[in-house]
C-alpha atoms as a PDB file:
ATOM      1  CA  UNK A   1    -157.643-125.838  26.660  1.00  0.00           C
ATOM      2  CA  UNK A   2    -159.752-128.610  27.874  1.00  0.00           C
ATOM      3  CA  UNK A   3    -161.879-129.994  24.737  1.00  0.00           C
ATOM      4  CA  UNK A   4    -159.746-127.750  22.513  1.00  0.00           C
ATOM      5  CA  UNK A   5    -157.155-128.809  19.649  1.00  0.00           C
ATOM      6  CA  UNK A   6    -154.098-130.371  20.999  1.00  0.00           C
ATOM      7  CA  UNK A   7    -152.125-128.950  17.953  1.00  0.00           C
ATOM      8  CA  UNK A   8    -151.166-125.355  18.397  1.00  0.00           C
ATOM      9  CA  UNK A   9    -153.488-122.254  16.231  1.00  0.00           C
ATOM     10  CA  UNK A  10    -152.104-118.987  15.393  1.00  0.00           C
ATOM     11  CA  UNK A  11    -154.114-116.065  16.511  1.00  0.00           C
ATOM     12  CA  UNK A  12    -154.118-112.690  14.710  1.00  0.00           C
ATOM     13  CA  UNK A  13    -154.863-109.418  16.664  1.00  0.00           C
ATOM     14  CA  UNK A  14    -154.974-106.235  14.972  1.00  0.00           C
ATOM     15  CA  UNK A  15    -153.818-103.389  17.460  1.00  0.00           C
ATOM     16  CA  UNK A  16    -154.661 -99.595  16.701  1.00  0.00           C
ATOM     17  CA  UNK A  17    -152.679 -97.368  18.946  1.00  0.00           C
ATOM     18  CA  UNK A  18    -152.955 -94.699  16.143  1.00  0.00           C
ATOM     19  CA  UNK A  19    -154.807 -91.473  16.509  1.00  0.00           C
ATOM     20  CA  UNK A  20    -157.230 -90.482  14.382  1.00  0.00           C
ATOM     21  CA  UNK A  21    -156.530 -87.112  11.646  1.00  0.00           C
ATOM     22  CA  UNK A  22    -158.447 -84.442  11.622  1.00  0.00           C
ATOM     23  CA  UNK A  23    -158.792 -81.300   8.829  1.00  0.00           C
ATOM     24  CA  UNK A  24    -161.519 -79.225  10.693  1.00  0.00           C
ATOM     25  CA  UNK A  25    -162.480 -76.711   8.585  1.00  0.00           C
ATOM     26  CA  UNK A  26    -165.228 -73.662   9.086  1.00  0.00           C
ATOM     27  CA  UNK A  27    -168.148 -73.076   6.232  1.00  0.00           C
ATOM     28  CA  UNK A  28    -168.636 -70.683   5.058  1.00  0.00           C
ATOM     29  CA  UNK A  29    -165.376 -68.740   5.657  1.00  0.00           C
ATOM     30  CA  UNK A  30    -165.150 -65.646   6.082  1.00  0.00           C
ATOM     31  CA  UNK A  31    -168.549 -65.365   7.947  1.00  0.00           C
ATOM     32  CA  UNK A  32    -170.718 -62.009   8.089  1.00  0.00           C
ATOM     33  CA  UNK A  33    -171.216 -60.882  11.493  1.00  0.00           C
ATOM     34  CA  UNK A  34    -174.180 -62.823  13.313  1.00  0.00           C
ATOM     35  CA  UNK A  35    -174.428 -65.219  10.685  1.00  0.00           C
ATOM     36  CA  UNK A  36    -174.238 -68.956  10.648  1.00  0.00           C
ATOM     37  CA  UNK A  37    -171.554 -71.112   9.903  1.00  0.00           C
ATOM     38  CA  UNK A  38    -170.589 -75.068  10.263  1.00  0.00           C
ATOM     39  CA  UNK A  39    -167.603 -76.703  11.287  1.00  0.00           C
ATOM     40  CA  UNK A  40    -166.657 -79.877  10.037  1.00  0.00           C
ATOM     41  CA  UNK A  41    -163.885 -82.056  11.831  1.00  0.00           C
ATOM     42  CA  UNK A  42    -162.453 -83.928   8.899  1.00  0.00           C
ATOM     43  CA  UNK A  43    -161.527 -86.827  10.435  1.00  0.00           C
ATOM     44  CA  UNK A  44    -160.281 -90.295   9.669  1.00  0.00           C
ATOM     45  CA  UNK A  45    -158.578 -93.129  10.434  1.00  0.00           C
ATOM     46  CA  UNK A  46    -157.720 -96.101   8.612  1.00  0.00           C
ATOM     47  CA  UNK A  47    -157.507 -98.945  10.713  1.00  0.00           C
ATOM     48  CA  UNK A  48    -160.533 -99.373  13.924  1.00  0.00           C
ATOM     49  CA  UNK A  49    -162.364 -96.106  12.107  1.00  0.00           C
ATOM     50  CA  UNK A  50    -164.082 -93.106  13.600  1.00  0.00           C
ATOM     51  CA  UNK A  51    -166.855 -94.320  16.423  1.00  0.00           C
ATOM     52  CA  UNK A  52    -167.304 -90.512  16.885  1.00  0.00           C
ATOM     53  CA  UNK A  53    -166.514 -86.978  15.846  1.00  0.00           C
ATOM     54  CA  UNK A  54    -167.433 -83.113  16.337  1.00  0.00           C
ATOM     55  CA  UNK A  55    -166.516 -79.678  16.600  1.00  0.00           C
ATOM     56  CA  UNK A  56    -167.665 -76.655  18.764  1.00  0.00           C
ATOM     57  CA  UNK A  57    -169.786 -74.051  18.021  1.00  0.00           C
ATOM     58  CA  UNK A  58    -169.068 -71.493  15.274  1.00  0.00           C
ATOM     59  CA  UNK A  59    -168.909 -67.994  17.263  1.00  0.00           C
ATOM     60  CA  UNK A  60    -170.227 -65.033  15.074  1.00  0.00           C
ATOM     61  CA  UNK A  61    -170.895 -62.329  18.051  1.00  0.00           C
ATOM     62  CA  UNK A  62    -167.662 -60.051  17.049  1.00  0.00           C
ATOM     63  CA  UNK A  63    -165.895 -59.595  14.062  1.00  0.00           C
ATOM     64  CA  UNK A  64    -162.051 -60.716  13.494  1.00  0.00           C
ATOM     65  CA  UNK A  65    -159.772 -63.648  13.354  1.00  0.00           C
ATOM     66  CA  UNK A  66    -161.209 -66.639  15.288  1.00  0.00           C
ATOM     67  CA  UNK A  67    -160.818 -70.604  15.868  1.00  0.00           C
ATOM     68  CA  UNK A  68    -163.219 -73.272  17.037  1.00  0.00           C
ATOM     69  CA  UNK A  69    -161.929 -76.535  18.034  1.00  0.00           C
ATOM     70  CA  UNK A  70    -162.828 -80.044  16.969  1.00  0.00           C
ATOM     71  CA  UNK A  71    -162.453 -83.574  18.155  1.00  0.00           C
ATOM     72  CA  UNK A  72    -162.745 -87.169  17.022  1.00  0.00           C
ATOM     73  CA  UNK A  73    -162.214 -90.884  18.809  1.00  0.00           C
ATOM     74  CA  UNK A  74    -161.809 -94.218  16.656  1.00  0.00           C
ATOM     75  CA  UNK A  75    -163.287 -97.588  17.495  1.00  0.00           C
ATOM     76  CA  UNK A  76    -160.148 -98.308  19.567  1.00  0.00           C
ATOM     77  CA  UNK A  77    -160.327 -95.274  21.817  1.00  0.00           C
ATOM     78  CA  UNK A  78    -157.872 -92.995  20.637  1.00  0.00           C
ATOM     79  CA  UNK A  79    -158.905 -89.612  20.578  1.00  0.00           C
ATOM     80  CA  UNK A  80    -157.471 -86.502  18.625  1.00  0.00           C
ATOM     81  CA  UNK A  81    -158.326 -82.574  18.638  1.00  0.00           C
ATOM     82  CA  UNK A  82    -158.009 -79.772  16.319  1.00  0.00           C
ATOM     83  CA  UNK A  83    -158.682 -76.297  15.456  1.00  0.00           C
ATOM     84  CA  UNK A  84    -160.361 -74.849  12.271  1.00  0.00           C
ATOM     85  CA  UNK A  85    -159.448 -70.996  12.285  1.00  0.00           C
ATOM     86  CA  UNK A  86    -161.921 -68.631  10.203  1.00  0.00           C
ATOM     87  CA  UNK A  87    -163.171 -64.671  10.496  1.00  0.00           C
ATOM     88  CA  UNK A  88    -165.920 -62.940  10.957  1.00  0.00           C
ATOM     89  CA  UNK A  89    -166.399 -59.746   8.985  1.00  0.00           C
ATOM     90  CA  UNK A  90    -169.025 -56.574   8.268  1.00  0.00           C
ATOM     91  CA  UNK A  91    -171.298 -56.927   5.360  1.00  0.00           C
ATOM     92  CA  UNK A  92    -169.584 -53.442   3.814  1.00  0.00           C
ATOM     93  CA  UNK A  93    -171.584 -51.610   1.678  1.00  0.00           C
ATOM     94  CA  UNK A  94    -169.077 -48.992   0.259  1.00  0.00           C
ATOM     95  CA  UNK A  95    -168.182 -46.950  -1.014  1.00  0.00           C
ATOM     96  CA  UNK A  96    -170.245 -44.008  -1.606  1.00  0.00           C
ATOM     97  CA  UNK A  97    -170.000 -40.633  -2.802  1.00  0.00           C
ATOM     98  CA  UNK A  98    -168.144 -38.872  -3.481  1.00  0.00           C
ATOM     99  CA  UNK A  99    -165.485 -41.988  -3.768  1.00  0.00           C
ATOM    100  CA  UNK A 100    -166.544 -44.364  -6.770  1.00  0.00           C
ATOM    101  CA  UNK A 101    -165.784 -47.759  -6.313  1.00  0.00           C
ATOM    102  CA  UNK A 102    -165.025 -50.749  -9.246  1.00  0.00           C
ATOM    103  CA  UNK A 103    -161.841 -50.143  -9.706  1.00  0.00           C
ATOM    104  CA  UNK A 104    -162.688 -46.554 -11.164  1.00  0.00           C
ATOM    105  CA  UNK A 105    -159.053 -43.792 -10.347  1.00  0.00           C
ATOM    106  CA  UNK A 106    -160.856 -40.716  -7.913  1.00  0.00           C
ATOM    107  CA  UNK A 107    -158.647 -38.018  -8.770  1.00  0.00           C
ATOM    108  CA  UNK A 108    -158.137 -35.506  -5.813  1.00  0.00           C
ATOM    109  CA  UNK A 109    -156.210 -32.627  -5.402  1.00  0.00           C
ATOM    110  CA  UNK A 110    -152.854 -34.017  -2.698  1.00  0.00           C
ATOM    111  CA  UNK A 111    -153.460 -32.002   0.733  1.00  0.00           C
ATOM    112  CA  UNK A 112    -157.435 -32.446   0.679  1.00  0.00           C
ATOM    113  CA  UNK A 113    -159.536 -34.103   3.174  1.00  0.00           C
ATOM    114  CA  UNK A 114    -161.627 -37.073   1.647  1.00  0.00           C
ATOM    115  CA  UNK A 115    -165.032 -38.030   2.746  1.00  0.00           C
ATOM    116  CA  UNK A 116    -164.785 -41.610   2.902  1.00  0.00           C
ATOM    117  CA  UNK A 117    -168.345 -42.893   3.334  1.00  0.00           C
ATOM    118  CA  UNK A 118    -169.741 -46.405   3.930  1.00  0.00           C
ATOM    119  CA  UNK A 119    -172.831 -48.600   5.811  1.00  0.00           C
ATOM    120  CA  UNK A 120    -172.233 -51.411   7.856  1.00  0.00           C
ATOM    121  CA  UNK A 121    -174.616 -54.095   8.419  1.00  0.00           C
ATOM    122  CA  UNK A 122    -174.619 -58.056   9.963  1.00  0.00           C
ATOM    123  CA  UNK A 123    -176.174 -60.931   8.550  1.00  0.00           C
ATOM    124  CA  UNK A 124    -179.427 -59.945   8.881  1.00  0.00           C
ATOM    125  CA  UNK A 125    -178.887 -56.667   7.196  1.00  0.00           C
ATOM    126  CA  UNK A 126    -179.089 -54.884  10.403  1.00  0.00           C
ATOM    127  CA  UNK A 127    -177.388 -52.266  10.586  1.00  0.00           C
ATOM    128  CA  UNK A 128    -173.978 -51.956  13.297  1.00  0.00           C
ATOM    129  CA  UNK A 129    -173.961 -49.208  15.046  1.00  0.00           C
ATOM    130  CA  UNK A 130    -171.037 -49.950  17.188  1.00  0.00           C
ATOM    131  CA  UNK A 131    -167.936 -49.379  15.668  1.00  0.00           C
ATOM    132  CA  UNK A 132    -165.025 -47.162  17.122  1.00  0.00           C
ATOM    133  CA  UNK A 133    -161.953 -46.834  15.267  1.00  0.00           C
ATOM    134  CA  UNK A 134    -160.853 -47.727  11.418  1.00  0.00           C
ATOM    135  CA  UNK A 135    -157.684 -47.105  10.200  1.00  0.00           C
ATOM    136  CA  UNK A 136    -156.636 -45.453   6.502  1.00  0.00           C
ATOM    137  CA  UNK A 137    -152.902 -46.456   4.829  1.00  0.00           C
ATOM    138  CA  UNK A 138    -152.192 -45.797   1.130  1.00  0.00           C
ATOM    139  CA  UNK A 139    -150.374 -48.192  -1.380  1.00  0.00           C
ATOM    140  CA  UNK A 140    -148.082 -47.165  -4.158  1.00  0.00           C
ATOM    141  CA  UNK A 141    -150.291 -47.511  -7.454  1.00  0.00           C
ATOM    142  CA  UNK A 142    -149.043 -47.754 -11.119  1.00  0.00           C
ATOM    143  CA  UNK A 143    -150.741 -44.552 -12.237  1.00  0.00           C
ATOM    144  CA  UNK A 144    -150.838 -46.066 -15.841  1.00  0.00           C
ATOM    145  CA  UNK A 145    -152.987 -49.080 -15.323  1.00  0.00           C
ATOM    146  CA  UNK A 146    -155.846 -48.081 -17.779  1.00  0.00           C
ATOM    147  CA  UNK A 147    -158.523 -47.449 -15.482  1.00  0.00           C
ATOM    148  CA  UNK A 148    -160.964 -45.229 -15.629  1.00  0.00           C
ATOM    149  CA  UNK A 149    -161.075 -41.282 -14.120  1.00  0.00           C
ATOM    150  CA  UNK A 150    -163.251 -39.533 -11.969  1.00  0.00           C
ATOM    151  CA  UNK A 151    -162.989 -36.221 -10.304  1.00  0.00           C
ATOM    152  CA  UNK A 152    -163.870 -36.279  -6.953  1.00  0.00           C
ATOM    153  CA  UNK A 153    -166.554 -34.288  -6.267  1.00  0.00           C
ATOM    154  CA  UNK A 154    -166.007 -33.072  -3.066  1.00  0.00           C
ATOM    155  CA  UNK A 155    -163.786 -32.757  -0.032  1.00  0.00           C
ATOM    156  CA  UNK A 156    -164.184 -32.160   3.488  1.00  0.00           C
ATOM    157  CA  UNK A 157    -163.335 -29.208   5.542  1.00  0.00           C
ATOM    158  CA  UNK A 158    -161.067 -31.101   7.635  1.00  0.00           C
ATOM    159  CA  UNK A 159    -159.559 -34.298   8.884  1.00  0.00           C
ATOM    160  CA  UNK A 160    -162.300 -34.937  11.946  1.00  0.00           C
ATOM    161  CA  UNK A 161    -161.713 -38.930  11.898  1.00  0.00           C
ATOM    162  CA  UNK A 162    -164.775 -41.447  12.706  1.00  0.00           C
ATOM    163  CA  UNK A 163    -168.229 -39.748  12.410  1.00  0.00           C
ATOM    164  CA  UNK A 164    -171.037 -42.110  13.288  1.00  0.00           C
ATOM    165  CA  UNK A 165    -173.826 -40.948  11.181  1.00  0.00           C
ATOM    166  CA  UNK A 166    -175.859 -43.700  12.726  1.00  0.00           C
ATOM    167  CA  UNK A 167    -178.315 -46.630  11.021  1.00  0.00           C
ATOM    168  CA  UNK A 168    -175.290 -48.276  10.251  1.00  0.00           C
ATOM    169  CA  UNK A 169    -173.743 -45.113   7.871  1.00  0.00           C
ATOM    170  CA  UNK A 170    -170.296 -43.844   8.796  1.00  0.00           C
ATOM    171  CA  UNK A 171    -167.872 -40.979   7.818  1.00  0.00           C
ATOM    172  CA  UNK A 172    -164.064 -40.931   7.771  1.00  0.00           C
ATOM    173  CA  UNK A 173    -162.316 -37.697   6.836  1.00  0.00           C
ATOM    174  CA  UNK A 174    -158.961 -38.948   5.220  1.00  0.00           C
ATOM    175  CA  UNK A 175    -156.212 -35.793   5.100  1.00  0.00           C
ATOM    176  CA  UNK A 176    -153.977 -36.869   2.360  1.00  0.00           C
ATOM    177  CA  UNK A 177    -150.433 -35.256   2.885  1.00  0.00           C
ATOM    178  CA  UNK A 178    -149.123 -33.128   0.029  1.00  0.00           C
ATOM    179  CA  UNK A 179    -146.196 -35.178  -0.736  1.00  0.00           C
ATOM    180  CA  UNK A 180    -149.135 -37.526  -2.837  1.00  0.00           C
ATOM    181  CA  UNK A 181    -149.339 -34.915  -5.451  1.00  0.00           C
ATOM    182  CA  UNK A 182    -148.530 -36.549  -9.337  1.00  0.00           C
ATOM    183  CA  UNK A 183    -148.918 -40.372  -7.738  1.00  0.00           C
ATOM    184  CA  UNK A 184    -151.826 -42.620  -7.359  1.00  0.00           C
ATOM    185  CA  UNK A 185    -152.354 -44.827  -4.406  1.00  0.00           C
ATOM    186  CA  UNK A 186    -154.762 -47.658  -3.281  1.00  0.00           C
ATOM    187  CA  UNK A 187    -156.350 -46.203   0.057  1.00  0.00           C
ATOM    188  CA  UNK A 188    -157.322 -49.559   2.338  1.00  0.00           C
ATOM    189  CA  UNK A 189    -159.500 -49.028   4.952  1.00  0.00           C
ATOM    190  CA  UNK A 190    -158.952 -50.783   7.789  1.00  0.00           C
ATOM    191  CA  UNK A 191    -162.504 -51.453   9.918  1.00  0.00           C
ATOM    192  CA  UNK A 192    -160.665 -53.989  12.840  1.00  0.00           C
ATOM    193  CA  UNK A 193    -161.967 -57.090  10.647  1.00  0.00           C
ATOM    194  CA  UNK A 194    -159.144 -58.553   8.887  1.00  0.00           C
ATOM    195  CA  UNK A 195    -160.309 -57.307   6.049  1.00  0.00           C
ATOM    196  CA  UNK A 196    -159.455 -54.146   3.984  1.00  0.00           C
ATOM    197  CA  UNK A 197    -162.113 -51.997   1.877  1.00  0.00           C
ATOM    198  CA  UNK A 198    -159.896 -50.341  -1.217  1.00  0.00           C
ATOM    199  CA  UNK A 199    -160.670 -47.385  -3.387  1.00  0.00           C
ATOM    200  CA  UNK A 200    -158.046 -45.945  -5.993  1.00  0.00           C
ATOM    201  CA  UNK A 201    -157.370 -42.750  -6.392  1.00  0.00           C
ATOM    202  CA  UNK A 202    -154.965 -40.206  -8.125  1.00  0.00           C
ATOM    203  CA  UNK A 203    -153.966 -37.187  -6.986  1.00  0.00           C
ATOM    204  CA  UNK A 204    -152.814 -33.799  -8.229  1.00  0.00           C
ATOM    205  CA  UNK A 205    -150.793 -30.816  -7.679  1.00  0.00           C
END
């Protein structure tokens, strides 16, 4: 160039054309229902580095399996997304009587109807009064794993399904088919969260 060296000068130009990474991730996780969470996008890159990064808001209205998504753009102008997937669940406070809870064997007679009983609440310990269905299944269970026994004391008349007892307090009648008699089982109850609320019990003739 005019006024410039007459011998030639090397020039080096660093080119990023590399997205940056992201490892969004939701905290805490699981999240009680109406609660607050974070999400973090996790991102990097190792050659312009991140001019900006940031991830939606973490949705808490409804319980279940969820995903917020999260973005990030380096100092070169590439730009990247991602999702962090996390759930939302009940605050369960369960069982009650006449099913013990700990890890402690209710011994039931196979046929019966068991009360299960339970409160649901959010975040705020308010109680959740909204709740349809739940579902029961049973688990083979090694009856000889050195736990300890309680009688279960007492059964319901029938199988009647969801009772919403309101403030928060529900009722499930479980009918246990005969064919449980000299077993034990793990009973998970299945509230539409993700997430299943156990009890042990063992059952006789």
């Amino acid at each position: 160039s005019d006024g410039g060296s007459s011998s030639p000068v090397t020039v080096t130009i660093k080119r990023d054309a590399t997205k940056p990474t992201l490892n969004p991730s939701v905290s805490p996780n699981p999240v009680l229902l109406n609660g607050s969470a974070t999400a973090s996008p996790g991102a990097s890159d190792n050659l312009s580095g991140i001019a900006s990064a940031s991830c939606g808001a973490v949705d808490t209205s409804s319980v279940g399996s969820k995903s917020v998504s999260c973005s990030a753009t380096d100092n070169a102008g590439n730009s990247n997304s991602a999702s962090a997937s996390y759930s939302v669940s009940y605050k369960f406070v369960g069982f009650s009587q006449p099913v013990d809870n700990n890890g402690v064997l209710n011994v039931a007679k196979a046929g019966s109807a068991i009360p299960l009983k339970w409160r649901l609440l959010d975040a705020s310990d308010s109680p959740v009064t909204s709740l349809s269905s739940v579902s029961v299944t049973a688990a083979s269970l090694n009856c000889s794993l050195g736990t300890t026994a309680d009688q279960l004391e007492e059964v319901a008349a029938g199988s009647s399904g969801l009772q919403n007892l309101g403030d928060g307090y529900y009722q499930f009648n479980w009918k246990t088919p005969t064919s449980y008699a000299k077993s034990c089982k793990t009973m998970n109850l299945d509230l539409g969260e993700g997430s299943k609320r156990t009890a042990l019990f063992q059952f006789t003739k």
